[in-house]
PDB file of N, CA and C in Angstrom:
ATOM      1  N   UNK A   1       0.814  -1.190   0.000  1.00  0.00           N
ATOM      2  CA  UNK A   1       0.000   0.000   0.000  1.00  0.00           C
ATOM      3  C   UNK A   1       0.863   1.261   0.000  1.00  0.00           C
ATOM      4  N   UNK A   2       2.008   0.789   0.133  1.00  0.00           N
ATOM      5  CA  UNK A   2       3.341   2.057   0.692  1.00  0.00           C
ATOM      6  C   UNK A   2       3.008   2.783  -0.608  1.00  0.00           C
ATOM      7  N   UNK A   3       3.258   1.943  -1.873  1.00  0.00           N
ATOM      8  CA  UNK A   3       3.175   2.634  -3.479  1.00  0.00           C
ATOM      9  C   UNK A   3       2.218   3.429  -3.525  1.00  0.00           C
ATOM     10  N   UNK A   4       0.968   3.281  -3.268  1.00  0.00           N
ATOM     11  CA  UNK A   4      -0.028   4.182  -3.459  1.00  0.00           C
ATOM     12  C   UNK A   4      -0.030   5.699  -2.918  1.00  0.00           C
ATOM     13  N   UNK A   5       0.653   5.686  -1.343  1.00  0.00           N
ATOM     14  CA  UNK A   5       0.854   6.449  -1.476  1.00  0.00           C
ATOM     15  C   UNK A   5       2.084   7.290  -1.541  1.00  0.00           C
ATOM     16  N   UNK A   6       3.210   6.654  -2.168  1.00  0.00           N
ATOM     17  CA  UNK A   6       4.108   7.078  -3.204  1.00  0.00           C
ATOM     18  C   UNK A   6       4.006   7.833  -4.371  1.00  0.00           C
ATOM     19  N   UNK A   7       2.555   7.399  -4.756  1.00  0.00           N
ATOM     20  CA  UNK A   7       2.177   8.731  -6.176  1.00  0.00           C
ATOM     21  C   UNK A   7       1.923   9.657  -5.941  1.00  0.00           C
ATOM     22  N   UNK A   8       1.529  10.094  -5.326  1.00  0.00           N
ATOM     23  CA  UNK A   8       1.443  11.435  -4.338  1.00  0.00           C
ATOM     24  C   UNK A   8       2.775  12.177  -3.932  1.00  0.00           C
ATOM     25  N   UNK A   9       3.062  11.367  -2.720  1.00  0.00           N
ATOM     26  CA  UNK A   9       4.489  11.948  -2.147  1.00  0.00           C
ATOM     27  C   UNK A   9       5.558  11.177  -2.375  1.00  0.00           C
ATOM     28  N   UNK A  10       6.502  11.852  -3.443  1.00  0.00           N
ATOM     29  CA  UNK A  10       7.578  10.901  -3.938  1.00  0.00           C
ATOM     30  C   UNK A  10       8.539  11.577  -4.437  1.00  0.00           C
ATOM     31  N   UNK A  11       9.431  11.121  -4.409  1.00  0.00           N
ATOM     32  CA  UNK A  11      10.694  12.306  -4.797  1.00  0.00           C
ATOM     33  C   UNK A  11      10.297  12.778  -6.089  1.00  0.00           C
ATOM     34  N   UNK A  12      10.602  13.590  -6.504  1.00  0.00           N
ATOM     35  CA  UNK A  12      10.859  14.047  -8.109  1.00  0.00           C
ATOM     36  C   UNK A  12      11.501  12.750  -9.105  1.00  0.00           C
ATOM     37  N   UNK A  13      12.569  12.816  -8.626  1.00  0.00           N
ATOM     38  CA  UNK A  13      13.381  11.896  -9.654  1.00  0.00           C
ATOM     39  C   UNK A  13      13.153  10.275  -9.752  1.00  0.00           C
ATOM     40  N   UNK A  14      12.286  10.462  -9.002  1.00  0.00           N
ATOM     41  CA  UNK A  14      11.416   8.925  -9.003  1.00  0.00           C
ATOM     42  C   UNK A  14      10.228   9.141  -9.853  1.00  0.00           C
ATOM     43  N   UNK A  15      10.010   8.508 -10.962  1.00  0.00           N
ATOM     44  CA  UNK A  15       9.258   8.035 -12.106  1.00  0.00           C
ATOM     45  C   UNK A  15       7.913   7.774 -11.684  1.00  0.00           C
ATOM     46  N   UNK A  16       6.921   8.570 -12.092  1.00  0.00           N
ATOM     47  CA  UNK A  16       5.468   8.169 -11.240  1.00  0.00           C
ATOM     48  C   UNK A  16       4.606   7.029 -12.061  1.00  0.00           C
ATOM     49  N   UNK A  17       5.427   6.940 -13.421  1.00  0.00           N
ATOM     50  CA  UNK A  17       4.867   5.670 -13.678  1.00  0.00           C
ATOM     51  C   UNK A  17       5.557   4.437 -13.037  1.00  0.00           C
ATOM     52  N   UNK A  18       6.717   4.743 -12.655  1.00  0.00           N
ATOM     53  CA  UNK A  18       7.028   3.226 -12.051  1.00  0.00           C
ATOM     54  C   UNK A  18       6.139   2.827 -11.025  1.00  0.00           C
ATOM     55  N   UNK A  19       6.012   4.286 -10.106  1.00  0.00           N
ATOM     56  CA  UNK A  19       4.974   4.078  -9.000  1.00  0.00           C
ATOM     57  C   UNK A  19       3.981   3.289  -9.493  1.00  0.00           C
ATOM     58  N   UNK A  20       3.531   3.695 -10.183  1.00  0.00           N
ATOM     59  CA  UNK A  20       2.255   3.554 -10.437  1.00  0.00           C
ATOM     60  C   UNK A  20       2.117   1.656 -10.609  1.00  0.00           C
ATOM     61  N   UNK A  21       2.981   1.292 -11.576  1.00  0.00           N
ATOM     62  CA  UNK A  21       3.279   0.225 -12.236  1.00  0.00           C
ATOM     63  C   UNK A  21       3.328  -0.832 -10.818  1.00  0.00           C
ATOM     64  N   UNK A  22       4.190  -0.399  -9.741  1.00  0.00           N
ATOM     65  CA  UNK A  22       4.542  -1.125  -8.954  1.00  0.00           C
ATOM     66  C   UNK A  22       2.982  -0.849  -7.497  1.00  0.00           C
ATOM     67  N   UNK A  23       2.301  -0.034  -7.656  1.00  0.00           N
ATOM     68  CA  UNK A  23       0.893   0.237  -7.123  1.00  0.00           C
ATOM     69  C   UNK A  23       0.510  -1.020  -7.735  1.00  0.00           C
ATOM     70  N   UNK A  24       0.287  -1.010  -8.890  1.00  0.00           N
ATOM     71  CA  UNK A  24      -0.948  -2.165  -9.620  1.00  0.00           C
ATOM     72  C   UNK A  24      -0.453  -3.810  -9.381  1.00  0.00           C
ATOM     73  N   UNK A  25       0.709  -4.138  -9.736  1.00  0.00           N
ATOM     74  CA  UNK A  25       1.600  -4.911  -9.489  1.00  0.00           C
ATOM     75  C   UNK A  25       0.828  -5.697  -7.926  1.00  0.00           C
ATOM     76  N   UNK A  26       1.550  -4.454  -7.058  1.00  0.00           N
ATOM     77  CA  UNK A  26       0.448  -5.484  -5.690  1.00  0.00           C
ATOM     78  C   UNK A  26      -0.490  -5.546  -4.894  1.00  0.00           C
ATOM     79  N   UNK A  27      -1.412  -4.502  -5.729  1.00  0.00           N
ATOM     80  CA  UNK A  27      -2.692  -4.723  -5.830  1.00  0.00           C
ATOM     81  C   UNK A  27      -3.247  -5.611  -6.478  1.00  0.00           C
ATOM     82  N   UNK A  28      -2.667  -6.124  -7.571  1.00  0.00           N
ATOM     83  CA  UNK A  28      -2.474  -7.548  -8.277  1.00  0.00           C
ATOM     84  C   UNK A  28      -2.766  -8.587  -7.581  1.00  0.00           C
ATOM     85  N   UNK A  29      -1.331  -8.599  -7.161  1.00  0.00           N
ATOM     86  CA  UNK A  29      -0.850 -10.087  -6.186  1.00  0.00           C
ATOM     87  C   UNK A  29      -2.386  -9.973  -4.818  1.00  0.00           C
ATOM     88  N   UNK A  30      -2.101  -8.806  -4.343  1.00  0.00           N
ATOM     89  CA  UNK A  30      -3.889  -9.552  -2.837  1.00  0.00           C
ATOM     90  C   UNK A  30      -4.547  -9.014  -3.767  1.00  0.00           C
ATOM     91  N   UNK A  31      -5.431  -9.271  -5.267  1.00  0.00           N
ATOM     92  CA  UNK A  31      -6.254  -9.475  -5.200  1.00  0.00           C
ATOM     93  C   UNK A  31      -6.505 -11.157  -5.579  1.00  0.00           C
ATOM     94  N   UNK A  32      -4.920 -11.542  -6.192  1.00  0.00           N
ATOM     95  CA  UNK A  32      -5.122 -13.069  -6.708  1.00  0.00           C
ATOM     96  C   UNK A  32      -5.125 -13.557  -5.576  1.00  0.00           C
ATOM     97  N   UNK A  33      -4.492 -13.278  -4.291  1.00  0.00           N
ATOM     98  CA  UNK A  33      -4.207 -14.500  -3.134  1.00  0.00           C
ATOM     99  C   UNK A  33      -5.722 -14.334  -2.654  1.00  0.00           C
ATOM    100  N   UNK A  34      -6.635 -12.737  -2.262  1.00  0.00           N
ATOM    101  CA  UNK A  34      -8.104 -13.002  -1.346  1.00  0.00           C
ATOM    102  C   UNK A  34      -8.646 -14.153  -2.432  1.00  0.00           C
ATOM    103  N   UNK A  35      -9.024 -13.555  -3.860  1.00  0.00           N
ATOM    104  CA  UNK A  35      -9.809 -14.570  -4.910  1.00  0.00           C
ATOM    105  C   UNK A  35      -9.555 -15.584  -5.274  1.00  0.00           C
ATOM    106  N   UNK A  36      -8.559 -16.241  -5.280  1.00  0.00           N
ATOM    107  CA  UNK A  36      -7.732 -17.601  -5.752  1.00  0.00           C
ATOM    108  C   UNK A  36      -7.160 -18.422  -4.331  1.00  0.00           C
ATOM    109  N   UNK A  37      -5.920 -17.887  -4.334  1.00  0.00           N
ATOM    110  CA  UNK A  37      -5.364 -18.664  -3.218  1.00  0.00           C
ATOM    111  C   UNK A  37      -5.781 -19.304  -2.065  1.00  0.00           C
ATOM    112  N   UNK A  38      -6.324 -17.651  -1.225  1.00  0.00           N
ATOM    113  CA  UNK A  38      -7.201 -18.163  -0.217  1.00  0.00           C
ATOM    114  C   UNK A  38      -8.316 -19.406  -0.059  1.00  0.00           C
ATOM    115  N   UNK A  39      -9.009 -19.092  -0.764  1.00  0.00           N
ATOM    116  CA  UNK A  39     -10.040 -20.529  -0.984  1.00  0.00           C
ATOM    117  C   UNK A  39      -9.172 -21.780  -1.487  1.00  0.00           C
ATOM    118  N   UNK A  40      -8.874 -21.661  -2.435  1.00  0.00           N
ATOM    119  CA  UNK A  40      -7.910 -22.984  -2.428  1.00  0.00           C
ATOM    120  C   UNK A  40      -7.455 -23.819  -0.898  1.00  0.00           C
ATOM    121  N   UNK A  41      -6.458 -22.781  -0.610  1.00  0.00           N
ATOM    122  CA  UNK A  41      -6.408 -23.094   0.620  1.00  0.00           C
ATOM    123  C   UNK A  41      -7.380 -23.658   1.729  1.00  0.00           C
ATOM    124  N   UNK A  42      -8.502 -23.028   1.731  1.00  0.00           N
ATOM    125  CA  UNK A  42      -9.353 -23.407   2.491  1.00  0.00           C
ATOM    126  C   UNK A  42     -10.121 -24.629   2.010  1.00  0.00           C
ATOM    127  N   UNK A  43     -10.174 -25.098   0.718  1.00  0.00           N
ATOM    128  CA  UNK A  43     -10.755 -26.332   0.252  1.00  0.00           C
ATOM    129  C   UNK A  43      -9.713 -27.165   0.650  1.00  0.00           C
ATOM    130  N   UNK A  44      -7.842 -26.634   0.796  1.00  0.00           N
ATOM    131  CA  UNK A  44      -6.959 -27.906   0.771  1.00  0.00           C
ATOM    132  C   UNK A  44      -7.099 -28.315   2.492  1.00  0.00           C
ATOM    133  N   UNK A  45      -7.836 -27.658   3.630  1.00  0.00           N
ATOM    134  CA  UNK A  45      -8.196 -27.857   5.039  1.00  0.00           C
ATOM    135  C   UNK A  45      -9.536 -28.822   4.551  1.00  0.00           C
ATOM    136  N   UNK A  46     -10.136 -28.921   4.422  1.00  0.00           N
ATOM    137  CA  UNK A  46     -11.207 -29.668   4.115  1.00  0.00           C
ATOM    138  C   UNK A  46     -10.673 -30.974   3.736  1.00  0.00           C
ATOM    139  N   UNK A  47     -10.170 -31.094   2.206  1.00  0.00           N
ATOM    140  CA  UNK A  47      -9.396 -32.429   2.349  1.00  0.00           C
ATOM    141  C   UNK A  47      -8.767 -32.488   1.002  1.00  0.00           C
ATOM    142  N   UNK A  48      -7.369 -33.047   1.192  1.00  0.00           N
ATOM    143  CA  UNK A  48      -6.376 -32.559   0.287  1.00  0.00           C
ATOM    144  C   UNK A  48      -6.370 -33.353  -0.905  1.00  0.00           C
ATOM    145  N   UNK A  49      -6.010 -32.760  -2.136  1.00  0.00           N
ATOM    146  CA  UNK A  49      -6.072 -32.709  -3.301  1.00  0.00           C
ATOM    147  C   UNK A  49      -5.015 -32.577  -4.198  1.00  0.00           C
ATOM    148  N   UNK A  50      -4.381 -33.388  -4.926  1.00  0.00           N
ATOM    149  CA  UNK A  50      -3.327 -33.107  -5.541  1.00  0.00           C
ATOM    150  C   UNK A  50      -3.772 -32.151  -6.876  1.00  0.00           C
ATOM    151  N   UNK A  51      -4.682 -32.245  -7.178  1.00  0.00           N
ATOM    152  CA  UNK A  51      -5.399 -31.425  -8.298  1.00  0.00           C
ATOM    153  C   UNK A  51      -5.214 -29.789  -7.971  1.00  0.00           C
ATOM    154  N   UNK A  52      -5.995 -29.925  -6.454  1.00  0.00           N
ATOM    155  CA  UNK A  52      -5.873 -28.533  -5.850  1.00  0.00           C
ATOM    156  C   UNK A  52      -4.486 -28.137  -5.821  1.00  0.00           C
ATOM    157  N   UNK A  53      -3.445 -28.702  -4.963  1.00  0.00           N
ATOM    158  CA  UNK A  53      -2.455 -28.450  -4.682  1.00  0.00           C
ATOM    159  C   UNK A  53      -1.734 -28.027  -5.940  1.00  0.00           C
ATOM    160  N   UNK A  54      -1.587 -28.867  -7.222  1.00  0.00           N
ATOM    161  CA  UNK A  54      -1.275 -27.918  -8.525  1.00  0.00           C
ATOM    162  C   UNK A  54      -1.761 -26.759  -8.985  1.00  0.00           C
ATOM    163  N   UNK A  55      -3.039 -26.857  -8.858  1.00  0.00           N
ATOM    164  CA  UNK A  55      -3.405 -25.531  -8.980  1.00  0.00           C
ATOM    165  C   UNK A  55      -3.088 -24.299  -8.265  1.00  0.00           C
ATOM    166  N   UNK A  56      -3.354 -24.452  -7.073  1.00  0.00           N
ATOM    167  CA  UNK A  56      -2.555 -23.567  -5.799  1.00  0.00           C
ATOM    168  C   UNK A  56      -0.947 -23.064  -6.396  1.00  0.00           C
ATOM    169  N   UNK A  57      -0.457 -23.950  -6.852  1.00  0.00           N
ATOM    170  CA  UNK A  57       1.237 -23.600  -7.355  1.00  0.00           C
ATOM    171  C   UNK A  57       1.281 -23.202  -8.488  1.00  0.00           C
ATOM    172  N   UNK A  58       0.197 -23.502  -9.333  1.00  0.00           N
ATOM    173  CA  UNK A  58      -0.029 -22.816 -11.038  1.00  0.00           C
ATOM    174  C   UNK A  58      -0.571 -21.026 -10.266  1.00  0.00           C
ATOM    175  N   UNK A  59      -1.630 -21.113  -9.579  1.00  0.00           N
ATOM    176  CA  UNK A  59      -1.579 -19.537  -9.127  1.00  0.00           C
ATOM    177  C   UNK A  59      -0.294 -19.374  -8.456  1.00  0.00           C
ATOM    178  N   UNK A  60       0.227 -19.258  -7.418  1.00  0.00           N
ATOM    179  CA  UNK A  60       1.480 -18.607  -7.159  1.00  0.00           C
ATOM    180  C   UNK A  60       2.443 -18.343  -7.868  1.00  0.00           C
ATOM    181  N   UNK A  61       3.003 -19.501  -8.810  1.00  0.00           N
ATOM    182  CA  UNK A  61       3.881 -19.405 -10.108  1.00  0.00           C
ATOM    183  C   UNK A  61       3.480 -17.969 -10.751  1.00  0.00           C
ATOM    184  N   UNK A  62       2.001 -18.091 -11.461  1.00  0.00           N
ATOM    185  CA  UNK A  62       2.259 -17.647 -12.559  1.00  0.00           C
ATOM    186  C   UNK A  62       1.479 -16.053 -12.355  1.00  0.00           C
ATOM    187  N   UNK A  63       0.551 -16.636 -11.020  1.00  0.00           N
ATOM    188  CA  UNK A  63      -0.287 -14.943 -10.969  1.00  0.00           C
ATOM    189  C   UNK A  63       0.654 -14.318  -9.562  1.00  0.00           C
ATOM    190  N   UNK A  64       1.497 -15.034  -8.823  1.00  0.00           N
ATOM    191  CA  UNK A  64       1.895 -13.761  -7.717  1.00  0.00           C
ATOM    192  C   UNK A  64       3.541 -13.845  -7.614  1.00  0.00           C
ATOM    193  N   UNK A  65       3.773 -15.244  -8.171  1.00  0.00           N
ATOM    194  CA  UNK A  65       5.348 -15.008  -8.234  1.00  0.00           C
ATOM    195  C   UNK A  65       6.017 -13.945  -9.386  1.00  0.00           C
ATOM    196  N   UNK A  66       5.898 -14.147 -10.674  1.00  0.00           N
ATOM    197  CA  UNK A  66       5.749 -13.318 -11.861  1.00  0.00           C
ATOM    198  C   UNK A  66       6.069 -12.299 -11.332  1.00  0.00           C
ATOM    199  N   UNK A  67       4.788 -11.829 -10.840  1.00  0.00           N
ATOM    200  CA  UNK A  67       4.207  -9.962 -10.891  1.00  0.00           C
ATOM    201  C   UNK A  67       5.467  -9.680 -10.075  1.00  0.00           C
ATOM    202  N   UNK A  68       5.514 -10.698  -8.859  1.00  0.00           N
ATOM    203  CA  UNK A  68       6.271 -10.452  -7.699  1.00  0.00           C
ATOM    204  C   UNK A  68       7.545  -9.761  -8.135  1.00  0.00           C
ATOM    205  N   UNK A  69       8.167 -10.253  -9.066  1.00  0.00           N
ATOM    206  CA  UNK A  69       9.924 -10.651  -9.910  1.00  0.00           C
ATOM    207  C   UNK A  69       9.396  -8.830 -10.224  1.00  0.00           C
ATOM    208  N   UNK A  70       8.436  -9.221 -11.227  1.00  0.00           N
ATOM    209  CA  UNK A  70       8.296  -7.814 -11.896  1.00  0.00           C
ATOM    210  C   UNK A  70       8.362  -6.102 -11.161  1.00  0.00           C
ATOM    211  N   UNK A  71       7.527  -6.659  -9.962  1.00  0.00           N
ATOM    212  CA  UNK A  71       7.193  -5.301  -9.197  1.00  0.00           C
ATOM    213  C   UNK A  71       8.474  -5.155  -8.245  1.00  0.00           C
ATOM    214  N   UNK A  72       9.614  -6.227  -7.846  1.00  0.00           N
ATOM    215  CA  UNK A  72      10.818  -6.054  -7.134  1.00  0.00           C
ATOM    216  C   UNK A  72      11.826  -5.368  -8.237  1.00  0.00           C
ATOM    217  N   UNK A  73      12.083  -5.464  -9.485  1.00  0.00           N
ATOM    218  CA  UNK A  73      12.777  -4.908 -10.784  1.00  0.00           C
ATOM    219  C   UNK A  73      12.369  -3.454 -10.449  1.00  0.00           C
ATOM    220  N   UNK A  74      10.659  -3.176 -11.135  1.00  0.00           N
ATOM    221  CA  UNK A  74      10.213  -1.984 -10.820  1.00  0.00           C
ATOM    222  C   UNK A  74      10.686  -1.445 -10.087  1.00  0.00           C
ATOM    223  N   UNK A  75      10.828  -1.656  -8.539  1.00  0.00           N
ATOM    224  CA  UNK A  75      11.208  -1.262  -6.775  1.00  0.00           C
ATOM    225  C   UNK A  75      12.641  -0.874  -7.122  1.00  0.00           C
ATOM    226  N   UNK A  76      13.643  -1.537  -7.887  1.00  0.00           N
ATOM    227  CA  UNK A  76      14.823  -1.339  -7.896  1.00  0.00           C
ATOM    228  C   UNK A  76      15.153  -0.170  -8.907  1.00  0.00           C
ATOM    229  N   UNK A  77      14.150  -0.006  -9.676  1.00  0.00           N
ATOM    230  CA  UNK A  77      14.764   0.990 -10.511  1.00  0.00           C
ATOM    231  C   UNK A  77      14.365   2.217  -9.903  1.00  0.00           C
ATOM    232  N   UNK A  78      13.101   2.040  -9.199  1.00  0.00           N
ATOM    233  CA  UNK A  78      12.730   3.523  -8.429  1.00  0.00           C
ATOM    234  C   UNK A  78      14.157   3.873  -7.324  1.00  0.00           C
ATOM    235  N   UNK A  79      14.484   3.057  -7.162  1.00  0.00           N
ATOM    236  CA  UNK A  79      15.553   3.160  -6.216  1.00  0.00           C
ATOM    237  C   UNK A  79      16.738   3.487  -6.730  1.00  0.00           C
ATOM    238  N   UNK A  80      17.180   3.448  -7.983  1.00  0.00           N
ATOM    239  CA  UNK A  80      18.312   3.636  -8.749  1.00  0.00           C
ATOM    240  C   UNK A  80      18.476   5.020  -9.396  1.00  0.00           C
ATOM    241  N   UNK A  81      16.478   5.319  -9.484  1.00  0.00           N
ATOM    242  CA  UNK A  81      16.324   6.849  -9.407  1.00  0.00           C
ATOM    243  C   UNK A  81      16.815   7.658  -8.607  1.00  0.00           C
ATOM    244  N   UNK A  82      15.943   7.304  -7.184  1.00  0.00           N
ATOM    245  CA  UNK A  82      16.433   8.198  -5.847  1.00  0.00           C
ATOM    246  C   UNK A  82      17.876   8.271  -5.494  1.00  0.00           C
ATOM    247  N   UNK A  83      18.565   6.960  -5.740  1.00  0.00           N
ATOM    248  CA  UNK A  83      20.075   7.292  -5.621  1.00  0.00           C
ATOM    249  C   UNK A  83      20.641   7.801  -6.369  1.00  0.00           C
ATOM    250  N   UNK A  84      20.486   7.887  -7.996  1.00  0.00           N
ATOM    251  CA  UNK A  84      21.333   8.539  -8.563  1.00  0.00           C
ATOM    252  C   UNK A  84      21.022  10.089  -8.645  1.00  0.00           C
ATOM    253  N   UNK A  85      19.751  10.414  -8.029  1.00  0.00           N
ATOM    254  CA  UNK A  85      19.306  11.719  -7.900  1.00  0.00           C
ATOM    255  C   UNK A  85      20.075  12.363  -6.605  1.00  0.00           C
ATOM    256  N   UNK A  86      20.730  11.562  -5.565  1.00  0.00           N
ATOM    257  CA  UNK A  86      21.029  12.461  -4.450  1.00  0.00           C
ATOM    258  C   UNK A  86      22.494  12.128  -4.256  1.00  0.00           C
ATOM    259  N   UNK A  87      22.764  11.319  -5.855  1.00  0.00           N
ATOM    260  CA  UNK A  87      24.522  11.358  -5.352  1.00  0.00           C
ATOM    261  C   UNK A  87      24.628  12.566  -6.449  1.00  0.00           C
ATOM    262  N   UNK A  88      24.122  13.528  -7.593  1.00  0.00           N
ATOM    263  CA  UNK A  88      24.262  14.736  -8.144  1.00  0.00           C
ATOM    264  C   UNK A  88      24.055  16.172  -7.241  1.00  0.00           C
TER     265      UNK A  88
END
């Protein structure tokens, strides 16, 4: 939630689309884990499933690990901003 409000108050030399990019990013990820994951989960307490359990790892793989990679890149370049802005 930090990102969000990063678009607002954020250095200059930090890119408000990265913000932005890295806002959506993990707003992304909790909305796949409340809608997906979570229940999964809660069907794999009920009684376990190897079906489920792939699936559970096909979402993390591909809907929160991904974004994850993506929105930590994002994070680093905002950061490569702010530093190279306050070593000038």
């Amino acid at each position: 939630m930090l990102n969000i409000v990063l678009i607002w108050f954020h250095h200059p030399a930090v890119s408000t689309t990265l913000i932005v990019i890295a806002a959506v990013l993990n707003l992304f990820i909790w909305i796949i884990t409340a809608a997906l994951a979570i229940p999964i989960h809660k069907q794999l307490d009920q009684a376990k499933s190897v079906e489920r359990i792939d699936r559970l790892a096909a979402v993390h793989v591909y809907l929160r690990l991904i974004p994850g990679v993506i929105g930590m890149l994002v994070t680093a370049a905002m950061m490569y901003q702010a530093l190279r802005a306050a070593r000038c």
